[in-house]
Protein backbone atom coordinates (compact mmCIF):
# COMPACT_ATOMS: atom_id res chain seq x y z
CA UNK A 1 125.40 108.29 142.21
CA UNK A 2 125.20 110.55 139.24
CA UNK A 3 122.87 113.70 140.25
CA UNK A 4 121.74 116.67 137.39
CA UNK A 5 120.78 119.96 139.29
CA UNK A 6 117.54 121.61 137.29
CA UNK A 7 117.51 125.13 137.04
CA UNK A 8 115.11 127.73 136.52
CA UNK A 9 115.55 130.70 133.92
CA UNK A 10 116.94 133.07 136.66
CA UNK A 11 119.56 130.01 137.19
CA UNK A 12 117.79 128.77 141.06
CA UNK A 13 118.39 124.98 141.07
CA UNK A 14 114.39 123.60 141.56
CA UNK A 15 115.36 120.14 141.10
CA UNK A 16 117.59 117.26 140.72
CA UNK A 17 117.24 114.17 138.30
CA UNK A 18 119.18 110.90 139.47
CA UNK A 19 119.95 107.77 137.12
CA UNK A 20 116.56 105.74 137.32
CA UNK A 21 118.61 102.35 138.68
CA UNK A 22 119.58 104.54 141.88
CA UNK A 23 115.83 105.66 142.32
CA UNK A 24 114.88 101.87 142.67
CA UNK A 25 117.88 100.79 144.74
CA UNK A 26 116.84 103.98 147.26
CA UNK A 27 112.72 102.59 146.47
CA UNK A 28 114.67 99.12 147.22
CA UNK A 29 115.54 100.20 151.09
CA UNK A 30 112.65 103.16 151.43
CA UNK A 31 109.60 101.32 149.94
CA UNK A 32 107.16 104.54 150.97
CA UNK A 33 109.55 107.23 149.77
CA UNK A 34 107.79 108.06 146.49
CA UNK A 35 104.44 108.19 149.31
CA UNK A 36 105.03 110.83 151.91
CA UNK A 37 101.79 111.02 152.75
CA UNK A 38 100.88 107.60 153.91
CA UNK A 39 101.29 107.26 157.42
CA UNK A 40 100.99 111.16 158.04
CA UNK A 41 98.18 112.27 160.39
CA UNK A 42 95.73 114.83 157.72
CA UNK A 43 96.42 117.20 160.27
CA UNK A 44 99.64 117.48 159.61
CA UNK A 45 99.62 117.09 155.93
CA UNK A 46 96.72 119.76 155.56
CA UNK A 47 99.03 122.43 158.09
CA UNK A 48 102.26 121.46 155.49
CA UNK A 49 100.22 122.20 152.65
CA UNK A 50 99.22 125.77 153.79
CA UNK A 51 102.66 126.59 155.00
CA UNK A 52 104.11 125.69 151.19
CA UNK A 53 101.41 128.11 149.78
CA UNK A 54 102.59 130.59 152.11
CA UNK A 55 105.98 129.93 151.05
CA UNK A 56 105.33 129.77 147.82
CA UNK A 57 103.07 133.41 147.51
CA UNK A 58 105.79 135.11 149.59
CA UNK A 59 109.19 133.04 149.52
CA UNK A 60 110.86 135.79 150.83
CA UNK A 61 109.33 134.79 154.64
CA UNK A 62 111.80 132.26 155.07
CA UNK A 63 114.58 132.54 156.89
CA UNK A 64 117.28 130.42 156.72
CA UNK A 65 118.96 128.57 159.46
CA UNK A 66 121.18 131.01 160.58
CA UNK A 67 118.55 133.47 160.90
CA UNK A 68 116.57 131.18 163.12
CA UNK A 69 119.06 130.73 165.37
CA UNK A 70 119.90 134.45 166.03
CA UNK A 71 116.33 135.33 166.43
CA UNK A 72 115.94 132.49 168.68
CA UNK A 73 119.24 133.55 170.55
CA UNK A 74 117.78 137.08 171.05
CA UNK A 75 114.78 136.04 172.34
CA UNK A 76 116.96 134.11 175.34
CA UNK A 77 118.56 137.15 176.53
């Protein structure tokens, strides 16, 4: 599979474009891929939706993986 990375003017990749044959083999063996929200309680979906705003008015909150795990690793000992 071919993929194109999409970047934004300060050159951050914000998304990636594959061929449209691969899209329908992947729709092909995930028929509910392109529908994320079907099957999700509204709970859920409405507590996602407020964390991406949050994300999105402050990206700088999130800490990466690493991060995580040292804060998490801190709060052990």
């Amino acid at each position: 599979m071919s993929v194109n990375y999409v970047s934004d003017n300060s050159g951050a990749t914000i998304a990636i474009q594959i061929p449209i044959e691969d899209w329908k083999r992947i729709k092909e063996k995930y028929p509910d891929i392109d529908s994320p929200e079907d099957g999700t309680p509204e709970w859920q979906m409405k507590l996602m939706k407020q964390r991406l705003k949050m994300i999105e008015k402050d990206p700088e909150s999130i800490m990466d993986i690493d991060g995580l795990f040292e804060e998490l690793d801190k709060e052990i000992d």
